[in-house]
C-alpha atoms as a PDB file:
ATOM      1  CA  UNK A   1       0.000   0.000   0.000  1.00  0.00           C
ATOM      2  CA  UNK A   2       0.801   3.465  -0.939  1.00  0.00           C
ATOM      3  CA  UNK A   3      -0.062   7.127   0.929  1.00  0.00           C
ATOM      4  CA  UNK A   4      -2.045   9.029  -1.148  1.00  0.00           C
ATOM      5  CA  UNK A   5      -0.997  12.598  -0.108  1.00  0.00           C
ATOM      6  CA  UNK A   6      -2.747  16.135  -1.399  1.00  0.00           C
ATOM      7  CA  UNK A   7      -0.223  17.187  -4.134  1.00  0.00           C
ATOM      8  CA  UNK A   8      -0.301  21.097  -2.939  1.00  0.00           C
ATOM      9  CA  UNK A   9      -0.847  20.546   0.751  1.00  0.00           C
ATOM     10  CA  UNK A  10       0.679  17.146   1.301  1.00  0.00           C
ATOM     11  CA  UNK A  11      -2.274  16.428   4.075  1.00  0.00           C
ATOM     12  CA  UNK A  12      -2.637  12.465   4.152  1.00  0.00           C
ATOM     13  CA  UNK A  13      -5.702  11.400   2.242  1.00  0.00           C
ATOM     14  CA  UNK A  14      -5.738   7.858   2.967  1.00  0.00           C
ATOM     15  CA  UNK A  15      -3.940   4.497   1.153  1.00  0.00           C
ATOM     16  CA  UNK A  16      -4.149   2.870  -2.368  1.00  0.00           C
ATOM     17  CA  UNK A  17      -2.558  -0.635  -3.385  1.00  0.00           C
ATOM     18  CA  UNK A  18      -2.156  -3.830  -3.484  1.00  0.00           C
ATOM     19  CA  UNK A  19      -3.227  -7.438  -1.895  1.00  0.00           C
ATOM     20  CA  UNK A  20      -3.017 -10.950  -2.837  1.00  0.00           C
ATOM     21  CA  UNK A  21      -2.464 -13.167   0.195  1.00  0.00           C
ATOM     22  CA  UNK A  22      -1.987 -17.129  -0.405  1.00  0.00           C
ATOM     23  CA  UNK A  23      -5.359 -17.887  -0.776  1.00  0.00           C
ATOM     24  CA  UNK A  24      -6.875 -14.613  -2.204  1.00  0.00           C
ATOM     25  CA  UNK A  25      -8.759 -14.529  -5.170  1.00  0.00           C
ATOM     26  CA  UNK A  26      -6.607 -12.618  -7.321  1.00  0.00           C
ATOM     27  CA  UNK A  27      -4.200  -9.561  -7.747  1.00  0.00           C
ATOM     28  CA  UNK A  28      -6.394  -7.341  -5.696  1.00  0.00           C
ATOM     29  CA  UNK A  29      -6.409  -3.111  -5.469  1.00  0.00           C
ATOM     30  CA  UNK A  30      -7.679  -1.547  -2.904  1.00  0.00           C
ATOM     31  CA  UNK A  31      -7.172   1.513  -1.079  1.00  0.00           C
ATOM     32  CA  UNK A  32      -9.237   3.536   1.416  1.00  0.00           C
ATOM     33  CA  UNK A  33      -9.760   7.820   1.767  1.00  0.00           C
ATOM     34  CA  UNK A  34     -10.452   9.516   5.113  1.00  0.00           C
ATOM     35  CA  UNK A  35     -13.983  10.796   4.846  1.00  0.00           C
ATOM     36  CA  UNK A  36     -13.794  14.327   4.669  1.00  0.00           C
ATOM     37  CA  UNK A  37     -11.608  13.555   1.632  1.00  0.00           C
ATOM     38  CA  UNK A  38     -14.541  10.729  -0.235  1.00  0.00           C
ATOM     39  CA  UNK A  39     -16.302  12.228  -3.800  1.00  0.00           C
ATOM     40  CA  UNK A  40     -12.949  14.912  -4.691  1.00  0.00           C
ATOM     41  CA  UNK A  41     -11.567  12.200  -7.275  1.00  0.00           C
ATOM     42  CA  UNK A  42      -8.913  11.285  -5.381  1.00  0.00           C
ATOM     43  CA  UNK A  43      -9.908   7.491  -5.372  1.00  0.00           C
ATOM     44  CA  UNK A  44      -9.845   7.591  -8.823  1.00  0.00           C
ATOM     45  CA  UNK A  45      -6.585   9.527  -9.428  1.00  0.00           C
ATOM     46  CA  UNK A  46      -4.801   6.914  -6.759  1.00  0.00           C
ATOM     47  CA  UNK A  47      -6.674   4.089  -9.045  1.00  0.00           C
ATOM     48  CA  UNK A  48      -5.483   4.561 -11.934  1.00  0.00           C
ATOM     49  CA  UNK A  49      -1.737   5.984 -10.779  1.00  0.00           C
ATOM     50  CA  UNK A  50      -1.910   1.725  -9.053  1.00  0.00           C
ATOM     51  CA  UNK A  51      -3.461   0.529 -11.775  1.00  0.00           C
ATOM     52  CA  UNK A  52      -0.603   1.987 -14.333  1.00  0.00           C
ATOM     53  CA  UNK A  53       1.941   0.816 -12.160  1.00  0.00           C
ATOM     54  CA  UNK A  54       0.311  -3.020 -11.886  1.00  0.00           C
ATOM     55  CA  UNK A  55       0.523  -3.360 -15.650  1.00  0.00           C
ATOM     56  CA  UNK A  56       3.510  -1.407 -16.976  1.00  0.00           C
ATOM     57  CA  UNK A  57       6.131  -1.604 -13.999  1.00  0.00           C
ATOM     58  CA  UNK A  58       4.432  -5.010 -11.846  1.00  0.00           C
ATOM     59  CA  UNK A  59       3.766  -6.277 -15.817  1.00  0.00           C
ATOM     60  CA  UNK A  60       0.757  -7.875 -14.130  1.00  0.00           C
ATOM     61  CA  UNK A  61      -2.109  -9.442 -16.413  1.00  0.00           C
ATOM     62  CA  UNK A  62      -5.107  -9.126 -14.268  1.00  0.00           C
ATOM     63  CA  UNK A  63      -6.327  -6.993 -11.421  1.00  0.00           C
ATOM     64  CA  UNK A  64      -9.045  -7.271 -10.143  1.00  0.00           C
ATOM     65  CA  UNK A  65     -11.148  -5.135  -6.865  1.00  0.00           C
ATOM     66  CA  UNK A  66     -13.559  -6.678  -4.161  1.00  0.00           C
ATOM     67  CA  UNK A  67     -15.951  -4.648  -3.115  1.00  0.00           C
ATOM     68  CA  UNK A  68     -19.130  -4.624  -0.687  1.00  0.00           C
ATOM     69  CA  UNK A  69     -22.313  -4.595  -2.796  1.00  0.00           C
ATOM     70  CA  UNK A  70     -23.778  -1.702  -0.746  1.00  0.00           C
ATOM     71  CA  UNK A  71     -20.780   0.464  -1.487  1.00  0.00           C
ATOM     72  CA  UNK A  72     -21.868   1.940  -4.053  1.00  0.00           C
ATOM     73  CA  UNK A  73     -19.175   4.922  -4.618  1.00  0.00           C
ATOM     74  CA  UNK A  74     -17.026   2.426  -4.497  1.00  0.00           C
ATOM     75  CA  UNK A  75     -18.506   0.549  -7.209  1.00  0.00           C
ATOM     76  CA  UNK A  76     -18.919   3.787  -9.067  1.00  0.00           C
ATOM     77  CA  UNK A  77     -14.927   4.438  -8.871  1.00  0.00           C
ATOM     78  CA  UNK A  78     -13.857   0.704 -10.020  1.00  0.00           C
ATOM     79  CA  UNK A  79     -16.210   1.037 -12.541  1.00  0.00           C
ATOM     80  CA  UNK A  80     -14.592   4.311 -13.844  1.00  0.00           C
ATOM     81  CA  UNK A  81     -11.443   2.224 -13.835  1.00  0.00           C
ATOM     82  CA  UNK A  82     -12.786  -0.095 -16.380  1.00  0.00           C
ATOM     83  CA  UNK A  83     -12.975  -2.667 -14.448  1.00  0.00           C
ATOM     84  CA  UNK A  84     -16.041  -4.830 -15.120  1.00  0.00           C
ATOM     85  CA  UNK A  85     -18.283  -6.718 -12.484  1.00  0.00           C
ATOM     86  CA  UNK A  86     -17.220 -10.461 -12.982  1.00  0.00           C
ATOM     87  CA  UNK A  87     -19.352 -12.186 -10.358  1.00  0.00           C
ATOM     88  CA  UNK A  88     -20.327 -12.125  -6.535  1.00  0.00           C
ATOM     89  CA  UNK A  89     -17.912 -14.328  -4.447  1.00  0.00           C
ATOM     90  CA  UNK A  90     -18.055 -15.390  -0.589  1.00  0.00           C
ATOM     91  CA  UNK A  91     -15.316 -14.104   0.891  1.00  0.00           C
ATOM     92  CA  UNK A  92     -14.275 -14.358   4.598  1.00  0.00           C
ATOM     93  CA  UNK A  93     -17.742 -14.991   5.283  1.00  0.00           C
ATOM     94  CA  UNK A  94     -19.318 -11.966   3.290  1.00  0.00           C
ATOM     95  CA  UNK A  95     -20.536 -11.777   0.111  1.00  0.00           C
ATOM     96  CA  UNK A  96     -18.104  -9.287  -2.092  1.00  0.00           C
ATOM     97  CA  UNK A  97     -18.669  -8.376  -5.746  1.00  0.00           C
ATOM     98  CA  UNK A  98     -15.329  -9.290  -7.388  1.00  0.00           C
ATOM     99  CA  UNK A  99     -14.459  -6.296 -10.336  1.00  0.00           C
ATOM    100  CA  UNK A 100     -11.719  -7.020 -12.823  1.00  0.00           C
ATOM    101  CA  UNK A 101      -9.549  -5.596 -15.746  1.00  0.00           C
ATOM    102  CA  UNK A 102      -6.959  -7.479 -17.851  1.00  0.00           C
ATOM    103  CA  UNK A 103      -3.854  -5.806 -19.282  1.00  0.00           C
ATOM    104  CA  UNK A 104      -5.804  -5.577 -22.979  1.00  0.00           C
ATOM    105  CA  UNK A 105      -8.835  -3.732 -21.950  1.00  0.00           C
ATOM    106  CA  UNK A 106      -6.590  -1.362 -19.645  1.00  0.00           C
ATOM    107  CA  UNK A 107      -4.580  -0.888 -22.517  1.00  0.00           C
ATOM    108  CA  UNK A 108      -7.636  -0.547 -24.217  1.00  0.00           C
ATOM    109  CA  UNK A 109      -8.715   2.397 -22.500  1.00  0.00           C
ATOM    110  CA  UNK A 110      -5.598   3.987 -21.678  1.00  0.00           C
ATOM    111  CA  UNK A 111      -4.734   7.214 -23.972  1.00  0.00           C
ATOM    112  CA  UNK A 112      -1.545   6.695 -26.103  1.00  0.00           C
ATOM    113  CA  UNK A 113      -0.300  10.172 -24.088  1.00  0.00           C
ATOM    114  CA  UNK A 114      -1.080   8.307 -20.809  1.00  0.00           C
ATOM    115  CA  UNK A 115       1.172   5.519 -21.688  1.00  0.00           C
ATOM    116  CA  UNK A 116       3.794   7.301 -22.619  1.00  0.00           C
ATOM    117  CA  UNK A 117       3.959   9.361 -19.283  1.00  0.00           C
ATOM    118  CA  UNK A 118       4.383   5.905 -17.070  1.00  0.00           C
END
């Protein structure tokens, strides 16, 4: 996991990264925001700064995002990601929706000017 900081202020906003313990259903990003910081655009920025990073530096081919079905800005922010809904899972006893995006489709949607810069 990463700090995501305030560029200008440096004020910590909350985490973004990565999870895949032995056992875990895939290459997983997640983060969390302090509150006061939630619907700014931050959890998008950090997403796809993580996401850039998992495909062009990690060189990983999947990544996928668990998320509570009632959270539904989180939803909303994977979903801006391109990552697509691929099923509900049980995990550690609660039922997660498991989002995903392979390397093609985030290549897919990634501006030519965006690759370049990572």
């Amino acid at each position: 996991m990463w700090a995501v900081e305030h560029k200008e202020t440096g004020a910590f906003l909350g985490t973004a990264g990565f999870a895949e313990p032995e056992g875990w259903p895939g290459f997983e990003l997640a983060g969390a925001l302090a509150r006061r910081y939630w619907r700014q655009g931050y959890a998008t920025e950090a997403g796809r700064a993580a996401l850039g990073y998992a495909f062009n530096v990690l060189k990983k081919e999947r990544v996928i995002s668990l998320v509570d079905p009632d959270n539904l800005a989180s939803i909303r922010t994977v979903e801006r990601l391109g990552e697509r809904l691929e099923g509900r899972i049980q995990h550690f006893g609660k039922e997660m929706l498991c989002f995903g995006i392979d390397r093609e489709s985030y290549e897919q949607g990634v501006s030519p000017r965006e690759l370049m810069a990572s």
